[in-house]
PDB file of N, CA and C in Angstrom:
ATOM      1  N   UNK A   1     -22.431 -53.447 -32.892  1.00  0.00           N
ATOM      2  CA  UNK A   1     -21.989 -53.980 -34.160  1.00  0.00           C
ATOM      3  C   UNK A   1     -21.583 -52.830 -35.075  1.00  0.00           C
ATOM      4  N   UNK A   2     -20.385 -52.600 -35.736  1.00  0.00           N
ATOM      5  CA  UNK A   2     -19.691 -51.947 -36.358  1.00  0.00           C
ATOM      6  C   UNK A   2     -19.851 -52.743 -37.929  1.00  0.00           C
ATOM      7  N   UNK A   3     -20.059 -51.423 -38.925  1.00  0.00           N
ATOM      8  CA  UNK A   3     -19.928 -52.102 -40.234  1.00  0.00           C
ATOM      9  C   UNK A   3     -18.734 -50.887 -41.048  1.00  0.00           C
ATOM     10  N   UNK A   4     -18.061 -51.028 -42.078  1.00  0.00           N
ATOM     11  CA  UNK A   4     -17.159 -50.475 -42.119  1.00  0.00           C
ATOM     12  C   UNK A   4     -17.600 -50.564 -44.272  1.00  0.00           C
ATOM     13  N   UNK A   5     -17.523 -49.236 -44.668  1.00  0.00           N
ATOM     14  CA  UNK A   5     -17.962 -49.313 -45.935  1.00  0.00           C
ATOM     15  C   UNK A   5     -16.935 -48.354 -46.566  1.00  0.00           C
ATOM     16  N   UNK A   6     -15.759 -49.088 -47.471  1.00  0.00           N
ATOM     17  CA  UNK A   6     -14.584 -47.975 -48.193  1.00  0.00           C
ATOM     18  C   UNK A   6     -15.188 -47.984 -49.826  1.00  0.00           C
ATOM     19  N   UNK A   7     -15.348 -46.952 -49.925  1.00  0.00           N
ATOM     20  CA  UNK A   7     -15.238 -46.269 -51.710  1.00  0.00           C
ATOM     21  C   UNK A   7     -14.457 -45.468 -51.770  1.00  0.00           C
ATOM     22  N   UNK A   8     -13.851 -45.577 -53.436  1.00  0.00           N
ATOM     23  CA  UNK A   8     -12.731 -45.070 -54.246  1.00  0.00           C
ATOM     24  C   UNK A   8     -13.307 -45.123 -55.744  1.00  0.00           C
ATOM     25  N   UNK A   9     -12.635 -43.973 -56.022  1.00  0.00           N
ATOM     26  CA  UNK A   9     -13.159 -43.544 -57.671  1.00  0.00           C
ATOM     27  C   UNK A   9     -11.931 -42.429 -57.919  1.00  0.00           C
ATOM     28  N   UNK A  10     -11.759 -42.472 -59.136  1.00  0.00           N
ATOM     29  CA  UNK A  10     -10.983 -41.720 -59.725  1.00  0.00           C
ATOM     30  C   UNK A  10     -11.540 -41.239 -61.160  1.00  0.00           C
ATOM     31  N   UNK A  11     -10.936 -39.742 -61.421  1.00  0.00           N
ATOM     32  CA  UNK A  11     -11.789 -39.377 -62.707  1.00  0.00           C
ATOM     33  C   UNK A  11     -10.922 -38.016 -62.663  1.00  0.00           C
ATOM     34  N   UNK A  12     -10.007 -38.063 -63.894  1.00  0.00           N
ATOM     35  CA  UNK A  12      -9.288 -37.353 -64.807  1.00  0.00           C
ATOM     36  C   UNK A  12      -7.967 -37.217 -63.613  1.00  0.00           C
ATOM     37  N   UNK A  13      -7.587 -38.148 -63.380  1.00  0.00           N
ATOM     38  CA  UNK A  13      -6.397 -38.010 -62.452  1.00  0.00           C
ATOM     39  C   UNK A  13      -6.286 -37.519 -60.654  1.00  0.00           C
ATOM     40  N   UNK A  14      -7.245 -36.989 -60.811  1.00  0.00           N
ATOM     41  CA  UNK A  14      -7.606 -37.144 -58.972  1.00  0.00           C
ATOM     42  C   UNK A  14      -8.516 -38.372 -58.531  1.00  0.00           C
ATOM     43  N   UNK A  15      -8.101 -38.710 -57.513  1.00  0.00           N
ATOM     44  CA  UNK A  15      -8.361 -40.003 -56.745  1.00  0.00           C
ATOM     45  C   UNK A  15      -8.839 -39.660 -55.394  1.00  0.00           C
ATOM     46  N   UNK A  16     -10.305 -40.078 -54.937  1.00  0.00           N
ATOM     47  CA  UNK A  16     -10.985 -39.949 -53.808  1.00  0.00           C
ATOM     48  C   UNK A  16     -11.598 -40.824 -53.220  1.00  0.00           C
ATOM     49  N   UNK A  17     -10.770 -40.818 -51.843  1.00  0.00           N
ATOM     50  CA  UNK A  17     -11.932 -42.494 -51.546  1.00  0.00           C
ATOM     51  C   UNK A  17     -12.290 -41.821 -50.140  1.00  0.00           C
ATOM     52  N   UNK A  18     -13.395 -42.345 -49.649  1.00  0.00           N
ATOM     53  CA  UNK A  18     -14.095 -42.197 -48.276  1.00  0.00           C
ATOM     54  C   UNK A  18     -14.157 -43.646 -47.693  1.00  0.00           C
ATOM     55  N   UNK A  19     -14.076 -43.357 -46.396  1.00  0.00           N
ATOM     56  CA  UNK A  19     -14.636 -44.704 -45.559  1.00  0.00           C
ATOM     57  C   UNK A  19     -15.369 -44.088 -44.456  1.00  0.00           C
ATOM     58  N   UNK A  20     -16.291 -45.337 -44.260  1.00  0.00           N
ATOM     59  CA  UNK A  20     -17.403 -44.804 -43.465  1.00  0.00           C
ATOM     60  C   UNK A  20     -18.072 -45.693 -42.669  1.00  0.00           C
ATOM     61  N   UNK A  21     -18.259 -45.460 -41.221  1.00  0.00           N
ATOM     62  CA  UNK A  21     -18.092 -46.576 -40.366  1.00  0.00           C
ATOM     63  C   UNK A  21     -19.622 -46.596 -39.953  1.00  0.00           C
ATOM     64  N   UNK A  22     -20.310 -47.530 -39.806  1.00  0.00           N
ATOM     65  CA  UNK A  22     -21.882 -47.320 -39.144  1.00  0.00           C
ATOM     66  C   UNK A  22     -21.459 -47.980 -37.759  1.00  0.00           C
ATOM     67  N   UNK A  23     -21.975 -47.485 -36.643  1.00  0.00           N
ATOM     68  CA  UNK A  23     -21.613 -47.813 -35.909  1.00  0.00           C
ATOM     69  C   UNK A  23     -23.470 -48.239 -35.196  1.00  0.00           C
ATOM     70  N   UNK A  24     -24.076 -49.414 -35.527  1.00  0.00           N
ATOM     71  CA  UNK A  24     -25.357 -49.533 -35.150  1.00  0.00           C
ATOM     72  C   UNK A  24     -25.867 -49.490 -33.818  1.00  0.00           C
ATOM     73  N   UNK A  25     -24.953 -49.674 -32.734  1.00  0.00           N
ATOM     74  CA  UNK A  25     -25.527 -49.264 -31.626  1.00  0.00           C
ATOM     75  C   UNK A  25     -25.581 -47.828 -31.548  1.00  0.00           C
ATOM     76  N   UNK A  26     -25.097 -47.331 -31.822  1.00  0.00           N
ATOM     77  CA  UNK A  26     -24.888 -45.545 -31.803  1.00  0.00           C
ATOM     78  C   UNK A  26     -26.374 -45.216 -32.193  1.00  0.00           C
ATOM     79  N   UNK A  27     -26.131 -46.154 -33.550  1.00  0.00           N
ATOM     80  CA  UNK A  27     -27.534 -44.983 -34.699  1.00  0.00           C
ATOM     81  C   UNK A  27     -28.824 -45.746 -33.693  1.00  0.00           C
ATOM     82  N   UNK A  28     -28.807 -46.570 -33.196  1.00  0.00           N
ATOM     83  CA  UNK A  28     -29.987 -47.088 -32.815  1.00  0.00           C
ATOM     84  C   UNK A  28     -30.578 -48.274 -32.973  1.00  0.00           C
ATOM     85  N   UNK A  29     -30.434 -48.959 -33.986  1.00  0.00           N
ATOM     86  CA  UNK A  29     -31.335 -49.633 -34.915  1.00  0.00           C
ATOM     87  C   UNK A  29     -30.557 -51.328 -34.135  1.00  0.00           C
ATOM     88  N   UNK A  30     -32.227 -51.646 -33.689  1.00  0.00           N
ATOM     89  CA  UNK A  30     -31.534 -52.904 -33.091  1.00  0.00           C
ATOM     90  C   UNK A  30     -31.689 -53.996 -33.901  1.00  0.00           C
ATOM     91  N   UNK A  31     -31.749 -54.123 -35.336  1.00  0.00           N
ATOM     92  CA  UNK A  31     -31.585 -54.836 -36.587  1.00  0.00           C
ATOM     93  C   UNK A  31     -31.490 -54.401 -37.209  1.00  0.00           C
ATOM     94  N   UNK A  32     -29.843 -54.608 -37.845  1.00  0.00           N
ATOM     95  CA  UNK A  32     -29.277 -53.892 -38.814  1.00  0.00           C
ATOM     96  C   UNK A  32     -30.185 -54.191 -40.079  1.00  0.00           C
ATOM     97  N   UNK A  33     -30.567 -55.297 -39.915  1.00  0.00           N
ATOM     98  CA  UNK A  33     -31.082 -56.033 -41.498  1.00  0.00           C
ATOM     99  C   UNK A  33     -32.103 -55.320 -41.795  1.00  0.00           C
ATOM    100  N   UNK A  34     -33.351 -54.681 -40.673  1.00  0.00           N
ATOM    101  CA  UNK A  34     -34.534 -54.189 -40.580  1.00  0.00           C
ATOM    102  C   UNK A  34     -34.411 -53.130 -41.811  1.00  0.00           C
ATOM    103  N   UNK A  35     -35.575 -53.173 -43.023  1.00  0.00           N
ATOM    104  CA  UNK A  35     -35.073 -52.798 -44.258  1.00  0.00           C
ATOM    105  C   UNK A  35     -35.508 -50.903 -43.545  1.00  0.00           C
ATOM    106  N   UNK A  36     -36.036 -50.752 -42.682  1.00  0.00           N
ATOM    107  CA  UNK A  36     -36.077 -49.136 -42.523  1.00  0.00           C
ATOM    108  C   UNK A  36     -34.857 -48.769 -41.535  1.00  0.00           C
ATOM    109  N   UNK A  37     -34.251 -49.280 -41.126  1.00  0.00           N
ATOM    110  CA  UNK A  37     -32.845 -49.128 -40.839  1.00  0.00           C
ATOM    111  C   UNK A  37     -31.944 -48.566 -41.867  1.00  0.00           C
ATOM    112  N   UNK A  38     -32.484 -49.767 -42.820  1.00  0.00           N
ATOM    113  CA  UNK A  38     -31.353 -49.684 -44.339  1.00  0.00           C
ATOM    114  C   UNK A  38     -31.513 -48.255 -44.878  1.00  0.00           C
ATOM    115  N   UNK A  39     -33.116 -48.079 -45.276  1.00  0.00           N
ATOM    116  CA  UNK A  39     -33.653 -46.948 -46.155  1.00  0.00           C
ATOM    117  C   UNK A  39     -32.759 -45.575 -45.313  1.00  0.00           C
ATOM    118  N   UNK A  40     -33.100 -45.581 -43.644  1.00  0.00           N
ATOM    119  CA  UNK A  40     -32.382 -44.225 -43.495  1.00  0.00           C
ATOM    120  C   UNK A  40     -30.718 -44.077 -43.135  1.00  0.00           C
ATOM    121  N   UNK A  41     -29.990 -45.041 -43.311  1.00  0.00           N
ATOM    122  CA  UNK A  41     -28.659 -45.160 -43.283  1.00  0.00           C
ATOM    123  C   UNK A  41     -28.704 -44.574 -44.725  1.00  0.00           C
ATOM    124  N   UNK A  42     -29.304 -45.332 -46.019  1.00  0.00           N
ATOM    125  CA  UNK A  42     -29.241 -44.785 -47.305  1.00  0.00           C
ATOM    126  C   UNK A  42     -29.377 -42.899 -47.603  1.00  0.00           C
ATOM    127  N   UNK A  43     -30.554 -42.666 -46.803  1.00  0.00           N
ATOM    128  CA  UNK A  43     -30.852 -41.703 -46.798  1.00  0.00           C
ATOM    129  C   UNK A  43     -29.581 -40.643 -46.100  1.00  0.00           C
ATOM    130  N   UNK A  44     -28.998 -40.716 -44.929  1.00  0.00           N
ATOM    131  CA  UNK A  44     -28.195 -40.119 -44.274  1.00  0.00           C
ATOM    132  C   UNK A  44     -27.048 -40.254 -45.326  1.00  0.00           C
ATOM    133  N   UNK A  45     -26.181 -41.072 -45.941  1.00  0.00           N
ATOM    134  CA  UNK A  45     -25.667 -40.894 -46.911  1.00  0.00           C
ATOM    135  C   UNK A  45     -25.619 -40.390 -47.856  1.00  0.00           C
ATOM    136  N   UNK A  46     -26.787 -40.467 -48.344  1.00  0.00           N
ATOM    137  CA  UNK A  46     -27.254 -39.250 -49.476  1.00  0.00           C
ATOM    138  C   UNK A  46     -26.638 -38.456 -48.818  1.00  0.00           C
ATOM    139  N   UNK A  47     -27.062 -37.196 -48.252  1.00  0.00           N
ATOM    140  CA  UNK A  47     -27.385 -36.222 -47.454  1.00  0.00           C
ATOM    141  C   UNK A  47     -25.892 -35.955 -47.397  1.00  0.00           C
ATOM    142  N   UNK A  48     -25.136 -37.194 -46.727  1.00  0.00           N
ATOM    143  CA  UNK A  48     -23.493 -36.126 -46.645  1.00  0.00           C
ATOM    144  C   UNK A  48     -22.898 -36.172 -47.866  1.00  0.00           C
ATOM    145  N   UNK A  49     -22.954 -37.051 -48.938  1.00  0.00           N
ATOM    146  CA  UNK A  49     -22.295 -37.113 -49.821  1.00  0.00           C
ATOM    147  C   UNK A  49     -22.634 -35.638 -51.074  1.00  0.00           C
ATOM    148  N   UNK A  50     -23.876 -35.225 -50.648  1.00  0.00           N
ATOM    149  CA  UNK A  50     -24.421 -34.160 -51.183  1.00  0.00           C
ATOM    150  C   UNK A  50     -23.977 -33.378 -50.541  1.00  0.00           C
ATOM    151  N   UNK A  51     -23.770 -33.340 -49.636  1.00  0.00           N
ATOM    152  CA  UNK A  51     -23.277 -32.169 -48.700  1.00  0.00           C
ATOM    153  C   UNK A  51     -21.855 -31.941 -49.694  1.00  0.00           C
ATOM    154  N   UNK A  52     -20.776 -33.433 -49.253  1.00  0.00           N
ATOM    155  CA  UNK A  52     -19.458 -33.151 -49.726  1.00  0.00           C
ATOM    156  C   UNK A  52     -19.607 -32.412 -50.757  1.00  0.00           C
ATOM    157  N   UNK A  53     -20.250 -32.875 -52.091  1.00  0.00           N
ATOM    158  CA  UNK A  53     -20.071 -32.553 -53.453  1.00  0.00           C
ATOM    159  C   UNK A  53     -20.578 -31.143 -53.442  1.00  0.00           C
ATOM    160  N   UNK A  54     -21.265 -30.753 -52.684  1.00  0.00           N
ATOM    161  CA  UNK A  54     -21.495 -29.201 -53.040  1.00  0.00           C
ATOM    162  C   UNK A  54     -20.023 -27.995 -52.201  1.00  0.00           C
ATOM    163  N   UNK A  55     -19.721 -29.135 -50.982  1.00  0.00           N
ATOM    164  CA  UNK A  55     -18.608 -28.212 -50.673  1.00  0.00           C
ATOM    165  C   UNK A  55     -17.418 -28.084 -51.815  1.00  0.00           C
ATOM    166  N   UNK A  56     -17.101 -29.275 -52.434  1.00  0.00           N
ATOM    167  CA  UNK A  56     -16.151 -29.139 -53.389  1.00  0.00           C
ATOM    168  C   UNK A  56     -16.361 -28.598 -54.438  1.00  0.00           C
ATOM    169  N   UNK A  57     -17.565 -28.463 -54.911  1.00  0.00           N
ATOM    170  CA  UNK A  57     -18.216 -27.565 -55.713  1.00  0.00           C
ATOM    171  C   UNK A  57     -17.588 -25.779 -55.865  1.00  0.00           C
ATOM    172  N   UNK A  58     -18.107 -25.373 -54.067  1.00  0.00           N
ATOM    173  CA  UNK A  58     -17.866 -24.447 -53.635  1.00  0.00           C
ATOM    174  C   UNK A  58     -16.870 -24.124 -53.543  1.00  0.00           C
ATOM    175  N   UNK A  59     -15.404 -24.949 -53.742  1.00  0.00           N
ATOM    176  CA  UNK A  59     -13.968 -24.556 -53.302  1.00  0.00           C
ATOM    177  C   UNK A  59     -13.523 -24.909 -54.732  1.00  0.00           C
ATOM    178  N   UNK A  60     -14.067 -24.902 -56.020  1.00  0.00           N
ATOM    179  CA  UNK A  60     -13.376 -25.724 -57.199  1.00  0.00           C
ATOM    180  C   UNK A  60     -12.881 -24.240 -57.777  1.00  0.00           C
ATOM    181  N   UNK A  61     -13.169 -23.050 -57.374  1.00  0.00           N
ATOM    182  CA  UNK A  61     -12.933 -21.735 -57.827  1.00  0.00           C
ATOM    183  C   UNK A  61     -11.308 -20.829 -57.232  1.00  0.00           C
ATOM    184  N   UNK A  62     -11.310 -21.965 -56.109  1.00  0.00           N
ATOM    185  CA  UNK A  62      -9.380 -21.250 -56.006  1.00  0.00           C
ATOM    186  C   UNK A  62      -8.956 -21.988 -56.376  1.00  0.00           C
TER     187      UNK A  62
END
């Protein structure tokens, strides 16, 4: 089972959207609904989206 999650935001004229596919047989979780499924999908998200924002962080200087 494939779930498919697009965000978009814009702020002062640049426009960024991500999409992001869970792919639940991959991650494991043999109920998607199972709320500790949820918590570490949440969690793994964190994690890259923090990731992104510090890389762009890191490149906002050239």
């Amino acid at each position: 089972m494939r779930e498919v999650h697009r965000l978009q935001d814009e702020w002062e004229g640049v426009r960024v959207g991500i999409e992001v596919t869970i792919d639940w047989d991959k991650v494991g979780c043999e109920n998607p609904k199972d709320e500790r499924c949820k918590q570490l999908i949440r969690t793994l998200l964190r994690e890259l989206f923090d990731t992104i924002a510090e890389a762009m962080a890191d490149n906002s200087g050239e």
